[in-house]
Structure formats: C-alpha cells, structure tokens
ModelCIF file with pLDDT and N, C-alpha, C, O atoms, coordinates in Angstrom:
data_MODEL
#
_entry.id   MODEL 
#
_entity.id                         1 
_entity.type                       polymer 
_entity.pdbx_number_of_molecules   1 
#
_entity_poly.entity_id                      1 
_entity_poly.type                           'polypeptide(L)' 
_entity_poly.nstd_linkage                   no 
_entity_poly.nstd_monomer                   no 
_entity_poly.pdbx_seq_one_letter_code       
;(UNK)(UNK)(UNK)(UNK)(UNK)(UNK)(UNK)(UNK)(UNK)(UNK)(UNK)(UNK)(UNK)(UNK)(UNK)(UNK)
(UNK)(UNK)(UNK)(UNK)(UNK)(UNK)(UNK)(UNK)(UNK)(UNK)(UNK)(UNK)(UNK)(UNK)(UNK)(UNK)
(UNK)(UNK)(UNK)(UNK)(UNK)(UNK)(UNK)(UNK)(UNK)(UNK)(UNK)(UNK)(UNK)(UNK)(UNK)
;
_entity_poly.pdbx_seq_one_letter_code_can   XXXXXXXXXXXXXXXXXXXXXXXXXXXXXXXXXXXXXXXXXXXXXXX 
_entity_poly.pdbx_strand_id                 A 
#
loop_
_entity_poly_seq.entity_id 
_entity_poly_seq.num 
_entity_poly_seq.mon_id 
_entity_poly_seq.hetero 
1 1  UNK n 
1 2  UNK n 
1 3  UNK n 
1 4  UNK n 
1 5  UNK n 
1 6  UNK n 
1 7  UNK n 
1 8  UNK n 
1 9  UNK n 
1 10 UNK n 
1 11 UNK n 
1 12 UNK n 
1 13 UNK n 
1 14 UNK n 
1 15 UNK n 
1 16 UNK n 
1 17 UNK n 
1 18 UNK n 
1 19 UNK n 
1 20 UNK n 
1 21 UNK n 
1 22 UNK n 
1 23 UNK n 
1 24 UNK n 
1 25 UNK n 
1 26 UNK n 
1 27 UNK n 
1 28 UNK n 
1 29 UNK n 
1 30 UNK n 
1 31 UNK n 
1 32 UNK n 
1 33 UNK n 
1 34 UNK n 
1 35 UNK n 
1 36 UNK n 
1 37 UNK n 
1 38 UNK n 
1 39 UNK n 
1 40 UNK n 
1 41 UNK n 
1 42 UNK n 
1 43 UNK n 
1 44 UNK n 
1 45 UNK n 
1 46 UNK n 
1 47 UNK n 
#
_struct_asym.id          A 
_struct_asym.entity_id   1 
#
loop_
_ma_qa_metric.id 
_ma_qa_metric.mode 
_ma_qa_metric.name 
_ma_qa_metric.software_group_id 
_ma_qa_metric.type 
1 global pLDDT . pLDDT 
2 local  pLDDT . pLDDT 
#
_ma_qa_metric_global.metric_id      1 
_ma_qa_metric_global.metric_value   95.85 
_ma_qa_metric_global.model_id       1 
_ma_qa_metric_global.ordinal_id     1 
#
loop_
_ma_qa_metric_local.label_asym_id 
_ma_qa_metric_local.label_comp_id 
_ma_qa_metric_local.label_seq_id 
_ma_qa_metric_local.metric_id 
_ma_qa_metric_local.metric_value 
_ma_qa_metric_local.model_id 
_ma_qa_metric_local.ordinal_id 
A UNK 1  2 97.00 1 1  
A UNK 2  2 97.00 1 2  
A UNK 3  2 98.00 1 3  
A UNK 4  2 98.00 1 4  
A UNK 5  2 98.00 1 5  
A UNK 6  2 98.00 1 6  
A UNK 7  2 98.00 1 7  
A UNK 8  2 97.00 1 8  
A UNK 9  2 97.00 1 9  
A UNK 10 2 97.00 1 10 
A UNK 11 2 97.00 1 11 
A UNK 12 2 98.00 1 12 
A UNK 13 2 98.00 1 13 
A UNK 14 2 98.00 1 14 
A UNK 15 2 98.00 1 15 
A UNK 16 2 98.00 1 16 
A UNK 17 2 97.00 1 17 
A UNK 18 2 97.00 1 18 
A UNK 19 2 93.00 1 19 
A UNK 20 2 89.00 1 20 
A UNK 21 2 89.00 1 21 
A UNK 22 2 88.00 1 22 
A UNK 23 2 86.00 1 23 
A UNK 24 2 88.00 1 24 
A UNK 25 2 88.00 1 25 
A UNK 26 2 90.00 1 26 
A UNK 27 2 93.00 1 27 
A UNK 28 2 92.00 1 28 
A UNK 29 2 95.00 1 29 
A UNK 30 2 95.00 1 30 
A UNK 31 2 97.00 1 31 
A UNK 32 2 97.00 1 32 
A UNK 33 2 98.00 1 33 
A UNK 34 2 98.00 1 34 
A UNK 35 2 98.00 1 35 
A UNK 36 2 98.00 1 36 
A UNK 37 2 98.00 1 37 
A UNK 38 2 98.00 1 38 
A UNK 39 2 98.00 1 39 
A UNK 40 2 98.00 1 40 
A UNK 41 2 98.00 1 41 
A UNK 42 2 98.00 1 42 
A UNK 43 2 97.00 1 43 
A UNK 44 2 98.00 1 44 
A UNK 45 2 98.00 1 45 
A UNK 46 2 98.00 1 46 
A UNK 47 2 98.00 1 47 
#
loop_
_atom_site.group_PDB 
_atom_site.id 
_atom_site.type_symbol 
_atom_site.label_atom_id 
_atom_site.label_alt_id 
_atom_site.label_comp_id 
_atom_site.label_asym_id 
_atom_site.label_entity_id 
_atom_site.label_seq_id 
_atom_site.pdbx_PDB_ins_code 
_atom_site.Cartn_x 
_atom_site.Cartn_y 
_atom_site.Cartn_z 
_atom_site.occupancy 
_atom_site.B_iso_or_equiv 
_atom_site.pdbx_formal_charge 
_atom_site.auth_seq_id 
_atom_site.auth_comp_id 
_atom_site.auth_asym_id 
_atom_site.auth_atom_id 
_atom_site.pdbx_PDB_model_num 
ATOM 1   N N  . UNK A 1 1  ? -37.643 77.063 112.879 1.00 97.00 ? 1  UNK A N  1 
ATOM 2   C CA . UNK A 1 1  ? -37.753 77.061 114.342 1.00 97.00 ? 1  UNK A CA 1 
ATOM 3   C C  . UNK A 1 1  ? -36.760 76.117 115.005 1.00 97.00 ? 1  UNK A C  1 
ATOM 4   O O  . UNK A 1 1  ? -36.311 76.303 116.136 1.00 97.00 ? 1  UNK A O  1 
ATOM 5   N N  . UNK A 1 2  ? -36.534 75.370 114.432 1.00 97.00 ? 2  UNK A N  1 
ATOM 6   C CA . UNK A 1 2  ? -35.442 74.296 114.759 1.00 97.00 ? 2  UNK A CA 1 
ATOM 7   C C  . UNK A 1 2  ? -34.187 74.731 114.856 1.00 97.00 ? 2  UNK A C  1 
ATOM 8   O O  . UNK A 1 2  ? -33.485 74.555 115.852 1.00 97.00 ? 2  UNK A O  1 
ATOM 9   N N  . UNK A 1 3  ? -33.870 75.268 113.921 1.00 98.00 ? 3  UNK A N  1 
ATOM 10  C CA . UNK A 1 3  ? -32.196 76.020 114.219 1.00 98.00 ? 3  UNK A CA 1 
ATOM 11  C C  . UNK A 1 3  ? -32.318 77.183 115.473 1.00 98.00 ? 3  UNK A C  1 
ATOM 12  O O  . UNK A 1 3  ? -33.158 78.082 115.453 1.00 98.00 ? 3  UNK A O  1 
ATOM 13  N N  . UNK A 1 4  ? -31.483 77.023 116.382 1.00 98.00 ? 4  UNK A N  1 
ATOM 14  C CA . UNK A 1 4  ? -31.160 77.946 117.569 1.00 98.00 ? 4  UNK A CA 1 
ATOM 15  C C  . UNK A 1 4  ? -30.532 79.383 117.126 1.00 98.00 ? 4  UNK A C  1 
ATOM 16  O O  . UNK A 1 4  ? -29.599 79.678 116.379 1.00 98.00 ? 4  UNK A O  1 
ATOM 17  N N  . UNK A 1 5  ? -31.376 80.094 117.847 1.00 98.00 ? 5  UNK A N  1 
ATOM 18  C CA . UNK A 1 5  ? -31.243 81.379 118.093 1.00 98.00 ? 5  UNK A CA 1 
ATOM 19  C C  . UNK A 1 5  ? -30.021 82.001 119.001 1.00 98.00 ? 5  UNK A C  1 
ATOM 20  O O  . UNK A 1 5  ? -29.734 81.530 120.101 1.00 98.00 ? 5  UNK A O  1 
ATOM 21  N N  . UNK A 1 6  ? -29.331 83.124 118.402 1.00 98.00 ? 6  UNK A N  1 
ATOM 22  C CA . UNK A 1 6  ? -27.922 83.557 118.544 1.00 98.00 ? 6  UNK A CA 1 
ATOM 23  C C  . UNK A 1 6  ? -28.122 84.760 119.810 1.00 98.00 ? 6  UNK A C  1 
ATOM 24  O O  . UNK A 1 6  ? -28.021 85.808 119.173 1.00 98.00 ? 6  UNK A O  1 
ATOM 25  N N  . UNK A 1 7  ? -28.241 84.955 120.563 1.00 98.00 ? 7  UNK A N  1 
ATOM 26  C CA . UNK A 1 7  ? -27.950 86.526 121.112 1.00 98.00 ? 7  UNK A CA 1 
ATOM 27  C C  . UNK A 1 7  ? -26.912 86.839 121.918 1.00 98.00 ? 7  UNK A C  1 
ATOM 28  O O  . UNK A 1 7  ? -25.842 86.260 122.102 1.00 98.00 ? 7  UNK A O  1 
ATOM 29  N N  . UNK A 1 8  ? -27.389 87.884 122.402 1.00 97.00 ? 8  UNK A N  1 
ATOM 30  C CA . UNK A 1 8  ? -25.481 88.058 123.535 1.00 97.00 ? 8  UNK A CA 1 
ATOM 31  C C  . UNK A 1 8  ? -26.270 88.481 124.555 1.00 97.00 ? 8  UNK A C  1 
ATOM 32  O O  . UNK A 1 8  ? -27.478 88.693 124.450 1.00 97.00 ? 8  UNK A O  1 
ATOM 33  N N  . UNK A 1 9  ? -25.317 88.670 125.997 1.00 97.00 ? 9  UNK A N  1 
ATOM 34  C CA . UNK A 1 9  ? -25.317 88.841 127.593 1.00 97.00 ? 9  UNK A CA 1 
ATOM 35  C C  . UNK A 1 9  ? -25.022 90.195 127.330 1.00 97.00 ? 9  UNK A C  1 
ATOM 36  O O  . UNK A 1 9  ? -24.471 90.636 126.321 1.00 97.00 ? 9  UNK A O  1 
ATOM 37  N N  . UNK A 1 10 ? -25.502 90.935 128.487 1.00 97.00 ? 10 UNK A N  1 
ATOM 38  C CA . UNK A 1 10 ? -25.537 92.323 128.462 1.00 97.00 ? 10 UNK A CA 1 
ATOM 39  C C  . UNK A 1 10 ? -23.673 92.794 128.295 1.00 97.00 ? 10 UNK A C  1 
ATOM 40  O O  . UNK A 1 10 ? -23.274 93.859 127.823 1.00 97.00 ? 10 UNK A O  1 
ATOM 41  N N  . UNK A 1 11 ? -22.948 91.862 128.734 1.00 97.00 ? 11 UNK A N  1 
ATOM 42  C CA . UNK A 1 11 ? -21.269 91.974 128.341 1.00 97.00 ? 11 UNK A CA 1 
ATOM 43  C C  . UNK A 1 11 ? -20.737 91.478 127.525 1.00 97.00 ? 11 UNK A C  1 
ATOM 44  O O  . UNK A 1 11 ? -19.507 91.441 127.487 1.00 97.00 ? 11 UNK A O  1 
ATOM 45  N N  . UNK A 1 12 ? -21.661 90.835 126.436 1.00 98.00 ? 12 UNK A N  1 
ATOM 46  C CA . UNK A 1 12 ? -21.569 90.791 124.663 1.00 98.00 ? 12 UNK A CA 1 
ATOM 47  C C  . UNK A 1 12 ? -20.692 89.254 124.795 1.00 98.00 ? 12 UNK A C  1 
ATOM 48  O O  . UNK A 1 12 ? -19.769 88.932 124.046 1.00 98.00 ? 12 UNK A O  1 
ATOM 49  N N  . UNK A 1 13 ? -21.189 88.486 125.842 1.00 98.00 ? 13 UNK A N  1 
ATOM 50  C CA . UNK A 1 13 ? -21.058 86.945 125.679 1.00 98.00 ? 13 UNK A CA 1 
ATOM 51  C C  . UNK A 1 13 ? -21.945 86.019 124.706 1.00 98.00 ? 13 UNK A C  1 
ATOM 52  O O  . UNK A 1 13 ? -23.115 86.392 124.609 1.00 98.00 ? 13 UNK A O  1 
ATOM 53  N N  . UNK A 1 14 ? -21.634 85.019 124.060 1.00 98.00 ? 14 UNK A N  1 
ATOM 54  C CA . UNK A 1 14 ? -22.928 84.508 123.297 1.00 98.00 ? 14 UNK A CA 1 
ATOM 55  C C  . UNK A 1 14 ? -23.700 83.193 124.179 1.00 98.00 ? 14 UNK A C  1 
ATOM 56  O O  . UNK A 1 14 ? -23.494 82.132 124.767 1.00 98.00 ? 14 UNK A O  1 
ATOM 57  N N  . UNK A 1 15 ? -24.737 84.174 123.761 1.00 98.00 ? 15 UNK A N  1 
ATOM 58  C CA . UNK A 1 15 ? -26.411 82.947 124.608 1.00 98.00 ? 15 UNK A CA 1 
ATOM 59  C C  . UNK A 1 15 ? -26.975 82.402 123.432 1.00 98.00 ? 15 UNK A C  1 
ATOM 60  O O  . UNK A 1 15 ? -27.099 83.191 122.495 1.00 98.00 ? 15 UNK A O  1 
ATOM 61  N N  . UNK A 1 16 ? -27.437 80.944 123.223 1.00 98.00 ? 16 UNK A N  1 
ATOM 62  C CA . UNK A 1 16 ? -28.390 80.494 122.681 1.00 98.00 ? 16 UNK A CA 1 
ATOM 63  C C  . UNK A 1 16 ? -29.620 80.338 123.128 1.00 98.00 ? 16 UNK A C  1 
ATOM 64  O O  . UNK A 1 16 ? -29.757 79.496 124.016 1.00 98.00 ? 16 UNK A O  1 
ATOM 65  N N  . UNK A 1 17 ? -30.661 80.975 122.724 1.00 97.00 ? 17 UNK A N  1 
ATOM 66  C CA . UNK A 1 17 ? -31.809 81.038 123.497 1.00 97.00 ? 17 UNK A CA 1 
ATOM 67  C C  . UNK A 1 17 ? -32.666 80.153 122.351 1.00 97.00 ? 17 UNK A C  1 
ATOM 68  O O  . UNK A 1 17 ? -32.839 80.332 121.145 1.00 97.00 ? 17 UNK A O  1 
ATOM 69  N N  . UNK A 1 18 ? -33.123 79.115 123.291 1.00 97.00 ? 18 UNK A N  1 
ATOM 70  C CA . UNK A 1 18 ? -33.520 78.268 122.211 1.00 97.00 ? 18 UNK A CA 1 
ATOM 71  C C  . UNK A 1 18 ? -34.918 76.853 122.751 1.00 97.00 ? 18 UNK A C  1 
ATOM 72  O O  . UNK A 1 18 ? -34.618 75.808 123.326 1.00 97.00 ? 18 UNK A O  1 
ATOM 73  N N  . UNK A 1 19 ? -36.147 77.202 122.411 1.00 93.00 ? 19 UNK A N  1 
ATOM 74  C CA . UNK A 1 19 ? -37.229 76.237 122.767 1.00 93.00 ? 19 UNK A CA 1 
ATOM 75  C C  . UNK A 1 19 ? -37.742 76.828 124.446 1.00 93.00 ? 19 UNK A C  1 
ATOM 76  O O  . UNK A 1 19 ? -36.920 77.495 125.074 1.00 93.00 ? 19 UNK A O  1 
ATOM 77  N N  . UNK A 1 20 ? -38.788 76.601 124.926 1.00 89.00 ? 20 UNK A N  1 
ATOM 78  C CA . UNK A 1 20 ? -38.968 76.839 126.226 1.00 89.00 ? 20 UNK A CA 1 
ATOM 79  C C  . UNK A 1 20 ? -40.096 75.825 126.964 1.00 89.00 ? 20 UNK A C  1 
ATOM 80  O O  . UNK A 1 20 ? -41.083 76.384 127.441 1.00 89.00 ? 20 UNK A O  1 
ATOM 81  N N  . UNK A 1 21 ? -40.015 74.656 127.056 1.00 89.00 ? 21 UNK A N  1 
ATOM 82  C CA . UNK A 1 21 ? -41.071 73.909 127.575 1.00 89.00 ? 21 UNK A CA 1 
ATOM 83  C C  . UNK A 1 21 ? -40.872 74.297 128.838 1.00 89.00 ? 21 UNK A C  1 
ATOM 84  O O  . UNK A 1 21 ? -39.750 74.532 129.286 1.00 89.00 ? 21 UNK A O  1 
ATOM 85  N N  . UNK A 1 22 ? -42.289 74.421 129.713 1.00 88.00 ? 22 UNK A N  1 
ATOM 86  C CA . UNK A 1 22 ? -42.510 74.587 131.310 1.00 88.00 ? 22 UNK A CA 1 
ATOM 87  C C  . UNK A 1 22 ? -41.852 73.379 132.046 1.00 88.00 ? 22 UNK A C  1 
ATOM 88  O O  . UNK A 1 22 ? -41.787 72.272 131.512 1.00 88.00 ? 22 UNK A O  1 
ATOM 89  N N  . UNK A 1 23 ? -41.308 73.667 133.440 1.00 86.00 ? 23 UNK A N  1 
ATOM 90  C CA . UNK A 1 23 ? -40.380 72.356 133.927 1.00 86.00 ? 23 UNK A CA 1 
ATOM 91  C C  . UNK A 1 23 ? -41.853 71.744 134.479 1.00 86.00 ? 23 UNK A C  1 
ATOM 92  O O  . UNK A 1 23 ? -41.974 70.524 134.361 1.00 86.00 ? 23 UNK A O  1 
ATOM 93  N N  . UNK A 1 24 ? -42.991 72.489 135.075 1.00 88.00 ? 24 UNK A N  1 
ATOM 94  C CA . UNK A 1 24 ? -43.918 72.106 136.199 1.00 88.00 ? 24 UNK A CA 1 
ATOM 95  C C  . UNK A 1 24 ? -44.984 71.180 135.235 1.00 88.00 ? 24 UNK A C  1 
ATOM 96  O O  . UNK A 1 24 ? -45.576 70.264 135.807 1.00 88.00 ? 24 UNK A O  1 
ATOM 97  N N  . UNK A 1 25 ? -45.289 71.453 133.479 1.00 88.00 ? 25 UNK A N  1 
ATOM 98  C CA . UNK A 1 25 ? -45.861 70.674 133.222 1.00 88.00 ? 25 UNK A CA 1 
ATOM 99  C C  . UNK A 1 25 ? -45.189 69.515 131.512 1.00 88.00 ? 25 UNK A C  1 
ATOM 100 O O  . UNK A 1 25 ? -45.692 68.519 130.994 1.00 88.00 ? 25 UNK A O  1 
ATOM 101 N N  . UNK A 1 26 ? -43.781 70.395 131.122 1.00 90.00 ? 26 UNK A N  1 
ATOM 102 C CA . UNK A 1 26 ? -43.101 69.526 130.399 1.00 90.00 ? 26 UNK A CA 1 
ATOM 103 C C  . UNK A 1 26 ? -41.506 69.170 130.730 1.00 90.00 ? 26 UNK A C  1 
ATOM 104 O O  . UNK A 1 26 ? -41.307 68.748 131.870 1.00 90.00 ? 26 UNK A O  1 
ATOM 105 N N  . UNK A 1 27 ? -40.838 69.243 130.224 1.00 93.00 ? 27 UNK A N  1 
ATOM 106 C CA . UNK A 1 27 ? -39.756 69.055 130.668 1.00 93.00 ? 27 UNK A CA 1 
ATOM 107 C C  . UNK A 1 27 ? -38.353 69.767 130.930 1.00 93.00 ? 27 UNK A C  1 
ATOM 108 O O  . UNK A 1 27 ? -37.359 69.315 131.497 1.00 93.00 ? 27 UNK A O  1 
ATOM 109 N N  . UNK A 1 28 ? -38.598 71.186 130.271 1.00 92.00 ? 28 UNK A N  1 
ATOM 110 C CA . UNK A 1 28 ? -38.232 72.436 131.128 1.00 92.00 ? 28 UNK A CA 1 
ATOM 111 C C  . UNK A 1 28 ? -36.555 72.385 130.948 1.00 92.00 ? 28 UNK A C  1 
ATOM 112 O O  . UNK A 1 28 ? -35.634 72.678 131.711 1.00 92.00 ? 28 UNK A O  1 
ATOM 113 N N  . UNK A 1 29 ? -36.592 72.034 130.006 1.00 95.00 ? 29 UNK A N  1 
ATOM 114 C CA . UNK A 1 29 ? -34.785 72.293 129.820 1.00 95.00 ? 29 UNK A CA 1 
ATOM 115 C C  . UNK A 1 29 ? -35.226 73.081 127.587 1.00 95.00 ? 29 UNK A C  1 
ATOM 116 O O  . UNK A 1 29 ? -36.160 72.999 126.791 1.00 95.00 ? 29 UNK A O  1 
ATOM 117 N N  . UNK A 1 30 ? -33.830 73.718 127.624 1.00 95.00 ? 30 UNK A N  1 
ATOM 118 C CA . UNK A 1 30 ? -33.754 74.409 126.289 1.00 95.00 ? 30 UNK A CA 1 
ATOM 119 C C  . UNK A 1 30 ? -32.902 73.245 125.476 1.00 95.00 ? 30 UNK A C  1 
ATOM 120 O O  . UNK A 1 30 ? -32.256 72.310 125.950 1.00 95.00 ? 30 UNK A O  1 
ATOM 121 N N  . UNK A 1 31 ? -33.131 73.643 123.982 1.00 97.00 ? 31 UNK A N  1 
ATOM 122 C CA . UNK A 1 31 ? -33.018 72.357 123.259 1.00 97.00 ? 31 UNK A CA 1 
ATOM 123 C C  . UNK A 1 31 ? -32.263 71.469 122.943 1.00 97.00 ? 31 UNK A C  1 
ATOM 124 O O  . UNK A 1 31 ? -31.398 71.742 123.775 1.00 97.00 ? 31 UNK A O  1 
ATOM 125 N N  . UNK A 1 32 ? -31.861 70.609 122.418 1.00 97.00 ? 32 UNK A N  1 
ATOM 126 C CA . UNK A 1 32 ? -30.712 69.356 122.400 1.00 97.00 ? 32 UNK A CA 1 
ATOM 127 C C  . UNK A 1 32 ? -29.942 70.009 121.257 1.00 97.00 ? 32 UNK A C  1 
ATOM 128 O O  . UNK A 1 32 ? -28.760 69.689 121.124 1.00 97.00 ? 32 UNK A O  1 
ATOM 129 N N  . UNK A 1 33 ? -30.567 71.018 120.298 1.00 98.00 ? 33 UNK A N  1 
ATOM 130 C CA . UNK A 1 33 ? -29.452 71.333 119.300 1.00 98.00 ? 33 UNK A CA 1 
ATOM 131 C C  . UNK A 1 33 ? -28.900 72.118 120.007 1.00 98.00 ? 33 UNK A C  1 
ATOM 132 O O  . UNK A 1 33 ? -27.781 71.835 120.436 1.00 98.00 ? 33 UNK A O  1 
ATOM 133 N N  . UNK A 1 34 ? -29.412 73.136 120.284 1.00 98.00 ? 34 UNK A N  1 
ATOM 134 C CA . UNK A 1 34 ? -28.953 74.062 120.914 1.00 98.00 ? 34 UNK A CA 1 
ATOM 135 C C  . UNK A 1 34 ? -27.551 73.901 122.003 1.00 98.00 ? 34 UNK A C  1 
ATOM 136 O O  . UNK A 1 34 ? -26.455 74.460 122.038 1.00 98.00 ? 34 UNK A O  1 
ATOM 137 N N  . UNK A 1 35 ? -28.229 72.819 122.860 1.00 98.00 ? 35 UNK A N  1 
ATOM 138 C CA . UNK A 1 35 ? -26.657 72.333 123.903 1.00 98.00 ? 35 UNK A CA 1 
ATOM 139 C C  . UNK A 1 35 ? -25.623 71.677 122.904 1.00 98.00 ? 35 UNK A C  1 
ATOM 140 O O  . UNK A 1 35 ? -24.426 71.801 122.646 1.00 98.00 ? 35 UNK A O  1 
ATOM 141 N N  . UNK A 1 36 ? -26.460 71.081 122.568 1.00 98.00 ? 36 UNK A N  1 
ATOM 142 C CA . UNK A 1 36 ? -24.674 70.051 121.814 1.00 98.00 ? 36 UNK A CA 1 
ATOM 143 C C  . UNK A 1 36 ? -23.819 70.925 120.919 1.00 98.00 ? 36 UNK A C  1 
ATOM 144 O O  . UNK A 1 36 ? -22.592 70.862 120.847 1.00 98.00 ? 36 UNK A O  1 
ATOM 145 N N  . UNK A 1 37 ? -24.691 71.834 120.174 1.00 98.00 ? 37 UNK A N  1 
ATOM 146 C CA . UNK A 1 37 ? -23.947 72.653 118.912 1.00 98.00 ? 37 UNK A CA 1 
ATOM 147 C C  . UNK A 1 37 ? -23.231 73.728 120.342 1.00 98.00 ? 37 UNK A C  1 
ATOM 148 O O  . UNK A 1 37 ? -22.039 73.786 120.041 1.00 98.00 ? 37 UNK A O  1 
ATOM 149 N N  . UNK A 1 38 ? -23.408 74.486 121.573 1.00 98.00 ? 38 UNK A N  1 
ATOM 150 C CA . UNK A 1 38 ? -23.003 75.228 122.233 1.00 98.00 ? 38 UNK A CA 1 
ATOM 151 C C  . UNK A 1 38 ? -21.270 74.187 122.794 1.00 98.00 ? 38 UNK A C  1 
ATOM 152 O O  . UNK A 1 38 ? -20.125 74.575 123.028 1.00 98.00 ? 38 UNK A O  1 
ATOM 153 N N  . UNK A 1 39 ? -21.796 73.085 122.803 1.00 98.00 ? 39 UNK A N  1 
ATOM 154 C CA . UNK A 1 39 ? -20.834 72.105 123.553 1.00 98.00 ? 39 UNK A CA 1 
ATOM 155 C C  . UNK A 1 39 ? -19.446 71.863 122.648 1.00 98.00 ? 39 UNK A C  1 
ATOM 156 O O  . UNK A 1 39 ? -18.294 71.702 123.049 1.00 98.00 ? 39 UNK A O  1 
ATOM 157 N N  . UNK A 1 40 ? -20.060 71.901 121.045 1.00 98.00 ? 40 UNK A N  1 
ATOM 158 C CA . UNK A 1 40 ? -19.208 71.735 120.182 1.00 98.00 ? 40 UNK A CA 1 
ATOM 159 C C  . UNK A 1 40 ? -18.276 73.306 119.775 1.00 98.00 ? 40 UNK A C  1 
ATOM 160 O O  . UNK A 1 40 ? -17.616 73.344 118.736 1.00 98.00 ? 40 UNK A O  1 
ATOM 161 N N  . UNK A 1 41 ? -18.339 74.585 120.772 1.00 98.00 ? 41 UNK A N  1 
ATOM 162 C CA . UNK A 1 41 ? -18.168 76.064 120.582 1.00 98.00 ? 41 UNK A CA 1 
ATOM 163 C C  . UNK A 1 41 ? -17.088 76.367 121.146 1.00 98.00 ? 41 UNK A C  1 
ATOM 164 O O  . UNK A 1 41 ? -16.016 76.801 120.726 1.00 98.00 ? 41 UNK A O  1 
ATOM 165 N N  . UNK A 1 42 ? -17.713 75.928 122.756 1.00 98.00 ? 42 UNK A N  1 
ATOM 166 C CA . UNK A 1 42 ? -17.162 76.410 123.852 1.00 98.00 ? 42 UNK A CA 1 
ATOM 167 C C  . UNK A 1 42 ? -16.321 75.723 124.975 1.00 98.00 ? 42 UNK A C  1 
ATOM 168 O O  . UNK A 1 42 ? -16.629 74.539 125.103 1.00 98.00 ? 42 UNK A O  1 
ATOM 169 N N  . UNK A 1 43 ? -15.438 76.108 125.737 1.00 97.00 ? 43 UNK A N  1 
ATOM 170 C CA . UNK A 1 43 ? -15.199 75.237 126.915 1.00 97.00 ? 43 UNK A CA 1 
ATOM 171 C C  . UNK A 1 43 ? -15.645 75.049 127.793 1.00 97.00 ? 43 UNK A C  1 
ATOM 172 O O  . UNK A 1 43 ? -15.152 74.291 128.628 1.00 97.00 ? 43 UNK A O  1 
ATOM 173 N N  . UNK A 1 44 ? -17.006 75.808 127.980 1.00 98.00 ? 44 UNK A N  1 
ATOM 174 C CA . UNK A 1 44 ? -17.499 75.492 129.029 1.00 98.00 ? 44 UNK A CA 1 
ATOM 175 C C  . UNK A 1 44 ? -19.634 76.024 128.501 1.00 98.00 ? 44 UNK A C  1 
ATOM 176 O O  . UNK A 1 44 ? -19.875 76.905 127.676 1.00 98.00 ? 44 UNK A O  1 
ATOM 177 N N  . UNK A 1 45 ? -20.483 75.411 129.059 1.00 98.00 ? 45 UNK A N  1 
ATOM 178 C CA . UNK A 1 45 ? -21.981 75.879 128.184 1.00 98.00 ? 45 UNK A CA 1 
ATOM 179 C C  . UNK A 1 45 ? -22.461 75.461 129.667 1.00 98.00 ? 45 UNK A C  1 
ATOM 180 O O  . UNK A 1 45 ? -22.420 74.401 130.291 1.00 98.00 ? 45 UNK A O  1 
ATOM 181 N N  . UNK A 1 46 ? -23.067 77.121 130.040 1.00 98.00 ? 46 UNK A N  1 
ATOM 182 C CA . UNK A 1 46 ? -24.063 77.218 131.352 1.00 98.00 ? 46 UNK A CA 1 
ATOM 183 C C  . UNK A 1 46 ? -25.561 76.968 130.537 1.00 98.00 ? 46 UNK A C  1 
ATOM 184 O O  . UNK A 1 46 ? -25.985 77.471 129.497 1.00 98.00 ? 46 UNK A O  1 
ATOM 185 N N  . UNK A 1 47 ? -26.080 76.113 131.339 1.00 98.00 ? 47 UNK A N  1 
ATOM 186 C CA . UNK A 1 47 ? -27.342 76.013 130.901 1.00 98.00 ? 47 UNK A CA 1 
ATOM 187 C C  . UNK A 1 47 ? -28.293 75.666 132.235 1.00 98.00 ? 47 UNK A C  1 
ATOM 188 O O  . UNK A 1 47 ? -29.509 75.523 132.106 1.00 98.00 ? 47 UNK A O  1 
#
C-alpha cells in the first residue's frame, strides 16, 4: 500500500494516485512518496 499507484489522464499523461485522507477531518493532501518520487520525474507535479 505504500508504494504509489501509476495511472494516466484521459490524454495518456502520468497521475500518481496515491493515499486519500479527508481535508475537513485529516489532512487532505496525497502522499509524501508519491510527491517527492513525482518531483524526482518531472518538471513540473500538479498536485
């Protein structure tokens, strides 16, 4: 569960879809592997 999940954007971009805590009762951002390993990919990681 820890390793981040791979998928693509309907125009075959890659998404990491990865963890989902609620913002209203946890802290609502997707996971720290997930961003940093995206950060270490790309030039740019929408999150």
């Amino acid at each position: 569960a820890i390793q981040p999940n791979l998928v693509q954007t309907l125009e075959n971009n890659p998404a990491f879809v990865h963890g989902g805590p609620f913002a209203n009762i946890a802290h609502g951002c997707n996971s720290v592997v997930a961003t940093t390993t995206a950060l270490k990919l790309a030039d740019y990681v929408v999150t």
